[in-house]
C-alpha atoms as a PDB file:
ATOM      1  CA  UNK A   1       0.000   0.000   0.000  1.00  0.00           C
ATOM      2  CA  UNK A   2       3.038   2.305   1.202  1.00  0.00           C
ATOM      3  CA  UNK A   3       4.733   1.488  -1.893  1.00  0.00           C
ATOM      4  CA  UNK A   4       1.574   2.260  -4.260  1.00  0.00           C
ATOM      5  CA  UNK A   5       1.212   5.502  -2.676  1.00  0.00           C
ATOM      6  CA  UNK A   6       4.777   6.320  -3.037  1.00  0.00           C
ATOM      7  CA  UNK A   7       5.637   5.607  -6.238  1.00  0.00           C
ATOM      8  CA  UNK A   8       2.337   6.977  -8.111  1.00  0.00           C
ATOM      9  CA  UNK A   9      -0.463   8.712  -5.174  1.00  0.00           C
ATOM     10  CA  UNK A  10      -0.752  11.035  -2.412  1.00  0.00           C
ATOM     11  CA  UNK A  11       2.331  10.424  -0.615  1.00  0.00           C
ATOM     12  CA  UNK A  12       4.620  10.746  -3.862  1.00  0.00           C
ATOM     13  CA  UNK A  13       3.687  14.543  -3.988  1.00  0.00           C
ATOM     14  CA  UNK A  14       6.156  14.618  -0.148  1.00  0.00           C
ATOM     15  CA  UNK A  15       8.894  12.655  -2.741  1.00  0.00           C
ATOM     16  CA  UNK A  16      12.270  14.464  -3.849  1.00  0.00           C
ATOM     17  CA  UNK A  17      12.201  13.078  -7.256  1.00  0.00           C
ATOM     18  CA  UNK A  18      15.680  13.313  -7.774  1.00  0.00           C
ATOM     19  CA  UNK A  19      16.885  12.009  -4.661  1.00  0.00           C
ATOM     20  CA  UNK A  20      14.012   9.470  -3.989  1.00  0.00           C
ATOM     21  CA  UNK A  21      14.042  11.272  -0.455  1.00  0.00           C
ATOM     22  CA  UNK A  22      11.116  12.604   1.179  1.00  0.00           C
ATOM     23  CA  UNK A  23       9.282  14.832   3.759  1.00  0.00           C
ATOM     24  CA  UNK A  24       8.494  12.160   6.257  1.00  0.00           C
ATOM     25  CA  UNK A  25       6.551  14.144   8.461  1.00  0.00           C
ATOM     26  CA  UNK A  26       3.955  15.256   5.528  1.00  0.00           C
ATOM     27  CA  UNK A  27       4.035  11.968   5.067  1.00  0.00           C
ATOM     28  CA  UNK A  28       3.336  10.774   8.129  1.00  0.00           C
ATOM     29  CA  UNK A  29       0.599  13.797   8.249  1.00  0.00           C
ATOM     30  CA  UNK A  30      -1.087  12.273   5.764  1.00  0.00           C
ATOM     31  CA  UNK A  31      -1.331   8.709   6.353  1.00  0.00           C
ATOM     32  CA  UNK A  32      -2.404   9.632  10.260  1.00  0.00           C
ATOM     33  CA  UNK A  33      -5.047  12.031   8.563  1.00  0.00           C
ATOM     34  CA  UNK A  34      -6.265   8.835   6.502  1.00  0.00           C
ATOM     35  CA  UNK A  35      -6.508   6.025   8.632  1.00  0.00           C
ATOM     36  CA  UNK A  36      -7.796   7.778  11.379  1.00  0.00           C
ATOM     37  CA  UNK A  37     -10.617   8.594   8.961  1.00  0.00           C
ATOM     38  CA  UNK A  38     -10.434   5.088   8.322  1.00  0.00           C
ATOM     39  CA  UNK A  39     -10.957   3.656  11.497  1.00  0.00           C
ATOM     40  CA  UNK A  40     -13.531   6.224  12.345  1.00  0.00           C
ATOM     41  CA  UNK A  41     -15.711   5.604   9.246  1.00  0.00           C
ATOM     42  CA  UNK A  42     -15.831   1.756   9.375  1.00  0.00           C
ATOM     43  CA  UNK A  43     -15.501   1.718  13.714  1.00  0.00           C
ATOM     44  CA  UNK A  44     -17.014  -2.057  13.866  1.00  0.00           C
ATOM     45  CA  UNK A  45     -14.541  -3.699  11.279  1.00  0.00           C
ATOM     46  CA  UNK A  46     -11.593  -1.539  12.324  1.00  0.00           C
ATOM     47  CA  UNK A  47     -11.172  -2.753  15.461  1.00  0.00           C
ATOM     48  CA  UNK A  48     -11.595  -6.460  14.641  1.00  0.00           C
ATOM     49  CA  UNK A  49      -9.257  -8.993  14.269  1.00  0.00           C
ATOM     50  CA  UNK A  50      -8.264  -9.867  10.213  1.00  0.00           C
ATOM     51  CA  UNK A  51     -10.383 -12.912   9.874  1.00  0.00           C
ATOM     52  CA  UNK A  52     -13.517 -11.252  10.957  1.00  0.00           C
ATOM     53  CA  UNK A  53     -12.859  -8.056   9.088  1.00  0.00           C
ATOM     54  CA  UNK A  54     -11.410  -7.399   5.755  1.00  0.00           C
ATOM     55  CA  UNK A  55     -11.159  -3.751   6.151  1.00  0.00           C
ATOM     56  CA  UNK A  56      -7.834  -4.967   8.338  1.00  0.00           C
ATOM     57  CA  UNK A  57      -7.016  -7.348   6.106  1.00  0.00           C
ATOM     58  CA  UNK A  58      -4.106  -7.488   3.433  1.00  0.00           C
ATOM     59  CA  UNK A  59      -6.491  -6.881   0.717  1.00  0.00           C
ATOM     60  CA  UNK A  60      -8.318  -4.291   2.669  1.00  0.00           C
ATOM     61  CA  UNK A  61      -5.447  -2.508   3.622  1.00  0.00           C
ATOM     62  CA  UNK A  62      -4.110  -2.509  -0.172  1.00  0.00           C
ATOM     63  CA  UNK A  63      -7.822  -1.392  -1.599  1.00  0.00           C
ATOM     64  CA  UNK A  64      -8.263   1.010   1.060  1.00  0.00           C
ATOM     65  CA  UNK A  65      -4.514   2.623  -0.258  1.00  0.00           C
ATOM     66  CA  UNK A  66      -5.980   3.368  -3.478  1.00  0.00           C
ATOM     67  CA  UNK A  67      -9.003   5.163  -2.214  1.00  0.00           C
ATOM     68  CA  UNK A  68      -6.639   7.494   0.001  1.00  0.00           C
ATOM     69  CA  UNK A  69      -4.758   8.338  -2.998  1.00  0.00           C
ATOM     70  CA  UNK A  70      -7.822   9.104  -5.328  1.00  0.00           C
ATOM     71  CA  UNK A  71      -8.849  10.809  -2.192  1.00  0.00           C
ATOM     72  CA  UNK A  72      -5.794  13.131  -2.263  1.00  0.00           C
ATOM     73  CA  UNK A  73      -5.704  13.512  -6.144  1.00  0.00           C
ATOM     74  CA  UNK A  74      -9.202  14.580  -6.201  1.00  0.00           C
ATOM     75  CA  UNK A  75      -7.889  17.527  -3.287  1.00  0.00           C
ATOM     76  CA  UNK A  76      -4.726  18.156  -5.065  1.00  0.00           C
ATOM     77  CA  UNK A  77      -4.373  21.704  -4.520  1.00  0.00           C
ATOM     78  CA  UNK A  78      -4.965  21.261  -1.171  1.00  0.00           C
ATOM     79  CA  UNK A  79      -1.538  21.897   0.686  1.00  0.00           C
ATOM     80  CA  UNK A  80      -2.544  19.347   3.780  1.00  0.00           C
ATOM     81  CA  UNK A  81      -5.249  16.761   3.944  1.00  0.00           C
ATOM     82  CA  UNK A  82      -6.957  16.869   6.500  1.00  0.00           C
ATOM     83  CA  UNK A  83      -8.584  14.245   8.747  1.00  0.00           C
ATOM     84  CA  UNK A  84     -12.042  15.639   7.776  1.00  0.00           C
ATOM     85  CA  UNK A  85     -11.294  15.717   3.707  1.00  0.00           C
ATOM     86  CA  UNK A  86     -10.731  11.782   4.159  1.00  0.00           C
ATOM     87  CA  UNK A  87     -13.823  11.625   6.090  1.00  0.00           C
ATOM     88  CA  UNK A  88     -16.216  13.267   4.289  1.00  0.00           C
ATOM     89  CA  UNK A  89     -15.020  11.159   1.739  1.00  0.00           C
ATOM     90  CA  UNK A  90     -15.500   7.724   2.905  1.00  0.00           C
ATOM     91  CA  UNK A  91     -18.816   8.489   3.920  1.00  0.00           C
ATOM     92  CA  UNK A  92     -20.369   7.112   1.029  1.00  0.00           C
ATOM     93  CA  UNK A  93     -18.448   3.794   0.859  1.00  0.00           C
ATOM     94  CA  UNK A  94     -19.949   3.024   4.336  1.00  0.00           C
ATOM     95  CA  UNK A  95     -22.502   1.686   2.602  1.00  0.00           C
ATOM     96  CA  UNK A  96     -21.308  -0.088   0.044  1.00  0.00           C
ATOM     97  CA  UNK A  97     -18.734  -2.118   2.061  1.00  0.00           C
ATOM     98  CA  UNK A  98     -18.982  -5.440   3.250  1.00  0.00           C
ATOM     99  CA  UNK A  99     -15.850  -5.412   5.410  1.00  0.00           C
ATOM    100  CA  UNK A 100     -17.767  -7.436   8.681  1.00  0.00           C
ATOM    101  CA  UNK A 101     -20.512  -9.602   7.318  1.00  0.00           C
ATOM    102  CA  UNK A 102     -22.959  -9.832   3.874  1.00  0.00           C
ATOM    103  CA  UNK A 103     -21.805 -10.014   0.285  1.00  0.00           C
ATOM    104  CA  UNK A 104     -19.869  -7.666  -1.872  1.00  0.00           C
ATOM    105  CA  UNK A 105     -21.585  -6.764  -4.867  1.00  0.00           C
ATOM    106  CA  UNK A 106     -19.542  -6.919  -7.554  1.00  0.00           C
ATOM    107  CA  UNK A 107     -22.221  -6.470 -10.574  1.00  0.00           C
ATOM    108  CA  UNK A 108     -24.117  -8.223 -12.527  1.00  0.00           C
ATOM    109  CA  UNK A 109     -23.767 -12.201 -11.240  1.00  0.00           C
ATOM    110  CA  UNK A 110     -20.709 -11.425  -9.501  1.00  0.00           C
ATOM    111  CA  UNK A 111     -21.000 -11.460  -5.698  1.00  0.00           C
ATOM    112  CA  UNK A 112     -18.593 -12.867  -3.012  1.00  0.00           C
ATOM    113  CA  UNK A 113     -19.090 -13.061   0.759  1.00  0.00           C
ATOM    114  CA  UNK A 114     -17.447 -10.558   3.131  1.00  0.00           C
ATOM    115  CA  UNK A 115     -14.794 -12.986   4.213  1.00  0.00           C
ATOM    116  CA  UNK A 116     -14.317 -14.825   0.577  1.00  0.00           C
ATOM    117  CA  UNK A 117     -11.937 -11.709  -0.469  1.00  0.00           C
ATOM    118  CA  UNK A 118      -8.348 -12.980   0.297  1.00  0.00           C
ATOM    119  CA  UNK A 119      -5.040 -11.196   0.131  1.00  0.00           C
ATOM    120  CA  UNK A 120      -4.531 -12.481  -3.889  1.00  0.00           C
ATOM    121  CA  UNK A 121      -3.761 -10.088  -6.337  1.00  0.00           C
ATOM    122  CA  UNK A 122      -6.847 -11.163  -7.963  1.00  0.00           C
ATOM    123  CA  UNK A 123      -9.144 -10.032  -5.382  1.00  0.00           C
ATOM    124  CA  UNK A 124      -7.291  -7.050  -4.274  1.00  0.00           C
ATOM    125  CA  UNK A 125      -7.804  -6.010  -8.007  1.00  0.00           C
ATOM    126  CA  UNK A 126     -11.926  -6.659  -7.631  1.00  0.00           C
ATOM    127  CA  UNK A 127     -11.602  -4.704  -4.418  1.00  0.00           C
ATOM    128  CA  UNK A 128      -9.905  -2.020  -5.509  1.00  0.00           C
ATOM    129  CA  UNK A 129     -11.781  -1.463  -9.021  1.00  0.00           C
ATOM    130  CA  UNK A 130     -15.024  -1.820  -7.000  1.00  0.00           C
ATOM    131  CA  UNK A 131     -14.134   0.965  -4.452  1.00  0.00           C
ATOM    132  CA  UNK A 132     -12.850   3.321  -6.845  1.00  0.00           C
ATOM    133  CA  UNK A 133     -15.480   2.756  -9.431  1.00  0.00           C
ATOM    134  CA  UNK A 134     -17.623   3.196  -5.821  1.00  0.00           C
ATOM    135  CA  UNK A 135     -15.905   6.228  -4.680  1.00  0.00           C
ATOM    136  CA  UNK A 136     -15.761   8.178  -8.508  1.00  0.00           C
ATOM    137  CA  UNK A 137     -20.000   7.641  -8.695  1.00  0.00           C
ATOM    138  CA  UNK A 138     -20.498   8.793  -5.364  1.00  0.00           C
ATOM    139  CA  UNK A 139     -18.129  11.644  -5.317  1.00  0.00           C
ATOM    140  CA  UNK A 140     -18.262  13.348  -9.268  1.00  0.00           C
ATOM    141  CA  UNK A 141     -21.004  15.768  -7.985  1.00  0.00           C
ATOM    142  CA  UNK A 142     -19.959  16.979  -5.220  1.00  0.00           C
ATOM    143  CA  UNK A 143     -17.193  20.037  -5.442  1.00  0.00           C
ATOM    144  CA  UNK A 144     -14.115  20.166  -3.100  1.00  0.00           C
END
């Protein structure tokens, strides 16, 4: 997820291109900013153990990366993120996400049981495309 971020969302924008170095504490900034958002949006399944909540699972955690960094491209001009930009932001996926219990519904004949996502890059893929295609719908008419 760190690596994702770093090489091509949010947390590349702290990166010295040139040296590879970077403002840690931006960084840092950030992430806390994120998952405290995180944790605060989807309470139940954040403070579960990983086999009875995806949210804190590999594939969570990877899926959920890619939602903070379309979070922090759609507020790129914003020079710090706040804890309430990530919020406001996740609202929408709250119900949407199976993290705990139900099925994920994927489309059209494709659903899968909260705890049949595993940490494969298939299914982080489904995740991921799911949440972002998720996130983009709910988000595209709402301004900053």
């Amino acid at each position: 997820m760190l690596e994702n971020s770093l090489s091509d969302g949010v947390l590349y924008r702290f990166r010295d291109p040139e040296t590879g170095s970077g403002d840690v504490e931006s960084m840092l900034g950030v992430l806390k900013a994120y998952w405290s958002a995180t944790a605060e949006t989807f309470r139940e399944a954040w403070n579960l153990p990983p086999a009875r909540s995806r949210l804190v699972h590999g594939a969570g955690i990877v899926s959920m990366g890619f939602i903070m960094d379309a979070i922090g491209d759609r507020y790129h001009d914003e020079p710090r993120l706040s804890r309430d930009y990530f919020y406001r932001d996740l609202q929408p996926l709250s119900r949407v996400c199976r993290w705990t219990s139900g099925y994920w519904d994927f489309g059209p004949g494709v659903q899968r049981k909260w705890n049949e996502i595993q940490n494969t890059s298939k299914d982080i893929k489904l995740l991921a495309n799911f949440l972002l295609l998720q996130y983009r719908a709910a988000v595209m008419h709402r301004t900053a």
